[in-house]
Protein backbone atom coordinates (compact mmCIF):
# COMPACT_ATOMS: atom_id res chain seq x y z
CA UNK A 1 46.11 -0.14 -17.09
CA UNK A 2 42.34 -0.94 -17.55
CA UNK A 3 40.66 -3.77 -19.62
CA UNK A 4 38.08 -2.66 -22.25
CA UNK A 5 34.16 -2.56 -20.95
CA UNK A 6 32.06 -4.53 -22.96
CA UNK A 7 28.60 -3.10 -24.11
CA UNK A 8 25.95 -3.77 -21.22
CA UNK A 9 22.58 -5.41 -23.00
CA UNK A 10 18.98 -4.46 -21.15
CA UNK A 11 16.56 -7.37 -22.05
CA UNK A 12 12.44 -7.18 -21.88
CA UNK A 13 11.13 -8.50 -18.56
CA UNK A 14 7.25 -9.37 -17.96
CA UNK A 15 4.74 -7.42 -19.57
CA UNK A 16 7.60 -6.10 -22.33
CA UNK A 17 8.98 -7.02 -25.72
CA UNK A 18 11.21 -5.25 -28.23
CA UNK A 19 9.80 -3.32 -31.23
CA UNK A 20 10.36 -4.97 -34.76
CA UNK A 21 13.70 -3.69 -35.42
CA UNK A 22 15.25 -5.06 -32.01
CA UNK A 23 16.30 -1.34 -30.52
CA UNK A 24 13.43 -0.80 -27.98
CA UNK A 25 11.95 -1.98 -25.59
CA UNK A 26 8.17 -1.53 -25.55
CA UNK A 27 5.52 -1.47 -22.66
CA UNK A 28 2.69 -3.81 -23.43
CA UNK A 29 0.71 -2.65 -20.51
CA UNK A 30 0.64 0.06 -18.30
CA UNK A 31 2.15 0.43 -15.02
CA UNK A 32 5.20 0.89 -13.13
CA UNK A 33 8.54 0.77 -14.70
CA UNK A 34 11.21 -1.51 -12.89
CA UNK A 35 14.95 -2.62 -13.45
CA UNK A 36 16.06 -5.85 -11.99
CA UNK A 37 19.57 -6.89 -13.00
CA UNK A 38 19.41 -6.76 -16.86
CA UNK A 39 16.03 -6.91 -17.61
CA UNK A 40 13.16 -4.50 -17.63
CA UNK A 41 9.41 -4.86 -16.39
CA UNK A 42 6.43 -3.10 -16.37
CA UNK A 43 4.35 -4.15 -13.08
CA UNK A 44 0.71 -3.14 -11.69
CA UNK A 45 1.20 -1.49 -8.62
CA UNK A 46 -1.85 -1.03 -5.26
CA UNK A 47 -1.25 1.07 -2.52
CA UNK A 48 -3.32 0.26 0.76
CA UNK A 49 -2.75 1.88 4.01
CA UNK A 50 -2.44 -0.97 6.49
CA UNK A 51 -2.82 -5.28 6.30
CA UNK A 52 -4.83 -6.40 9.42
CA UNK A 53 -8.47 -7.89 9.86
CA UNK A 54 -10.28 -5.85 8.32
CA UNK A 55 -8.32 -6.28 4.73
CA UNK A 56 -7.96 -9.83 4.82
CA UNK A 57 -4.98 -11.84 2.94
CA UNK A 58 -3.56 -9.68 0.18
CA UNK A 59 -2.61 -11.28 -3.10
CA UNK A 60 -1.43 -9.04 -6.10
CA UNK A 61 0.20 -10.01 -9.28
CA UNK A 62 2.47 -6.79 -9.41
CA UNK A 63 4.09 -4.34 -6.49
CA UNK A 64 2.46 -4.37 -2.97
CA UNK A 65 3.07 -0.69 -1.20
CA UNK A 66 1.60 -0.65 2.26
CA UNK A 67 1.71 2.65 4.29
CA UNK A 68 1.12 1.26 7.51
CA UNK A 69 1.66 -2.15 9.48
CA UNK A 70 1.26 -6.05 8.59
CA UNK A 71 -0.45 -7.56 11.12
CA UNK A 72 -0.46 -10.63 12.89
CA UNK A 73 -2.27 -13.69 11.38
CA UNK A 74 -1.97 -12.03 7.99
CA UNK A 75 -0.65 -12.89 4.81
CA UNK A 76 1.19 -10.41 1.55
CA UNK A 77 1.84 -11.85 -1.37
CA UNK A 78 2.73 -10.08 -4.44
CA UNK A 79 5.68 -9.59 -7.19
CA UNK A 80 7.31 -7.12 -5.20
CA UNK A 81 6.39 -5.55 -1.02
CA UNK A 82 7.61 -2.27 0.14
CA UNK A 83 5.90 -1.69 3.71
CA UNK A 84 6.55 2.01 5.53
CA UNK A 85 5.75 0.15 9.07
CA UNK A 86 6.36 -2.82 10.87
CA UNK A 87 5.65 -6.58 10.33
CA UNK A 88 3.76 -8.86 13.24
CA UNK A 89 3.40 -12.36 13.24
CA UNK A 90 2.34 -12.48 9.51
CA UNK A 91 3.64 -14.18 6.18
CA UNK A 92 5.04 -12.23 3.05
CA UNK A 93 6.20 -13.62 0.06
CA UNK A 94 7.72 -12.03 -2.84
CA UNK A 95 9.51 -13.31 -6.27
CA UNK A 96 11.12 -9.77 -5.80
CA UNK A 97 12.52 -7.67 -3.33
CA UNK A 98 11.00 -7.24 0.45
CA UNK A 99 11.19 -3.74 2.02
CA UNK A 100 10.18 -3.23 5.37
CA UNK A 101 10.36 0.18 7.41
CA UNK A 102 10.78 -0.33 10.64
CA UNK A 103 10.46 -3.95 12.43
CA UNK A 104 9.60 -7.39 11.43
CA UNK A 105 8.52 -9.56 14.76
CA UNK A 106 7.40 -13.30 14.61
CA UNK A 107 6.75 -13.60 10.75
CA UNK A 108 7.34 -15.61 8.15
CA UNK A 109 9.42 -14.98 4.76
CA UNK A 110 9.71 -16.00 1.46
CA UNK A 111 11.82 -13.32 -0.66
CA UNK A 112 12.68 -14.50 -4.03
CA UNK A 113 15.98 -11.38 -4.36
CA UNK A 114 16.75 -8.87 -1.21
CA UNK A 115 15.34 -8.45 1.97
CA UNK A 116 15.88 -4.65 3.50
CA UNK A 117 14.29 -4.12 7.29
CA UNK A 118 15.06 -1.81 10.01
CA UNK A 119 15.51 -5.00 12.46
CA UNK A 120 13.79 -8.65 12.77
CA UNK A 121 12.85 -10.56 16.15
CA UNK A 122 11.90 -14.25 16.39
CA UNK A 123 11.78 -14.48 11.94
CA UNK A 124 12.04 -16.82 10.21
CA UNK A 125 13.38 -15.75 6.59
CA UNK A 126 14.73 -17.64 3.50
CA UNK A 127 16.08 -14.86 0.89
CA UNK A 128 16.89 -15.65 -2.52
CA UNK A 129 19.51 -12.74 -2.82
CA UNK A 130 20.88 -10.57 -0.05
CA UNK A 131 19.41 -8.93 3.40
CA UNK A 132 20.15 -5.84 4.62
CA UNK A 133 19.39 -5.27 8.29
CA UNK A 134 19.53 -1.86 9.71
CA UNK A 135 20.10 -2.12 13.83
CA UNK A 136 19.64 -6.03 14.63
CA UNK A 137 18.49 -9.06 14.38
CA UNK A 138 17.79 -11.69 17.24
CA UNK A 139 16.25 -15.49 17.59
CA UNK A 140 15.44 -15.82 13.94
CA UNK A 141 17.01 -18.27 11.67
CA UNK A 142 17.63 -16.21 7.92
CA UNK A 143 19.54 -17.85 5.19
CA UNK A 144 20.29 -15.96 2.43
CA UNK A 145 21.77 -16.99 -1.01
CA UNK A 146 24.03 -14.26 -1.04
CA UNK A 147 24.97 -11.56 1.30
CA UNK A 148 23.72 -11.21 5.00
CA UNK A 149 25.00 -7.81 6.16
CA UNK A 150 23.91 -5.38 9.81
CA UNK A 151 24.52 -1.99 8.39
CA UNK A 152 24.82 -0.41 11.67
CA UNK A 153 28.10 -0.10 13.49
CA UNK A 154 26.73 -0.70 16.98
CA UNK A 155 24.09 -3.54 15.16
CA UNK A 156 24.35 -7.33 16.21
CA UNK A 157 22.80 -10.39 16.33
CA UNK A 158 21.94 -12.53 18.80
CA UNK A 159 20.63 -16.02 19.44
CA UNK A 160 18.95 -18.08 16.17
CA UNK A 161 20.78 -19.08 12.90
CA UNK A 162 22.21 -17.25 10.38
CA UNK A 163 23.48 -18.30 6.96
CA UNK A 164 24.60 -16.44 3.82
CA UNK A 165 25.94 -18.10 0.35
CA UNK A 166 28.92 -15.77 0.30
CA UNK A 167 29.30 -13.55 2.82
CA UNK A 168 28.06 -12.34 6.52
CA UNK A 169 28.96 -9.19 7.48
CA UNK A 170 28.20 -8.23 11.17
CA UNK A 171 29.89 -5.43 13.71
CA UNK A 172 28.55 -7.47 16.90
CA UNK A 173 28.05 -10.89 17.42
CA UNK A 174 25.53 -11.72 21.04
């Protein structure tokens, strides 16, 4: 026996309202369309191959995509980061969601919702939401106000602290 579904309501986010009669909801800029929970945005979005010396801090009211690497003594800051490479000894911080490629080594994190990375070394990260961790994650201290999960079946972590709101989920323990 099931229980009746009730009808699911999509609010307007930032940069979006609803039209006069209440049944859309309208852009009032453009950009990049995004759905977060029950509300929809419209965000600015830069693309820039690689964060190191020679691009300085990075500040951007809207989604951060970087091709390349973070590097150390560095700084991203931005609505929303999605980086294809790895992260040194630098600091992100996000009201959204964190997405990192491959590695995160030695940096600092502020993540407002999830955290996704292929495996973080000496981090320090405080996550709103959940983190997903693909292989490992050793001497860092994470705390996360929901889920802390290794997706990997041979994944572990070692050394550091680890805390999670509701639930850790980990194959290996070091």
């Amino acid at each position: 026996v099931s229980t009746p579904g009730k009808q699911f309501r999509i609010r307007p986010g930032r940069n979006t309202r609803f039209n006069m009669e209440g049944t859309h909801i309208i852009a009032t800029k453009p950009g990049v369309v995004c759905l977060k929970n029950d509300s929809i945005s419209v965000e600015n979005m830069k693309v820039i191959d690689k964060v190191d010396a020679t691009t300085g801090h990075i500040r951007f009211d809207g989604i951060v995509s970087i091709r390349g690497n973070v590097s150390d003594r560095c700084s991203v800051e931005a609505v929303s980061i999605e980086i294809g490479g790895s992260v040194g000894k630098a600091r992100l911080r996000s009201i959204g969601d964190i997405r990192v490629g491959q590695g995160i080594n030695g940096a600092v994190i502020q993540c407002g919702s999830s955290l996704r990375a292929n495996n973080m070394v000496d981090t320090q990260a405080s996550i709103g939401e959940h983190a997903l961790v693909d292989e490992f994650v050793t001497d860092s201290k994470v705390y996360c106000g929901s889920t802390f999960q290794i997706l990997s079946t041979s994944g572990y972590v070692s050394g550091g602290e680890t805390q999670a709101g509701s639930l850790i989920l980990v194959p290996n323990v070091g």
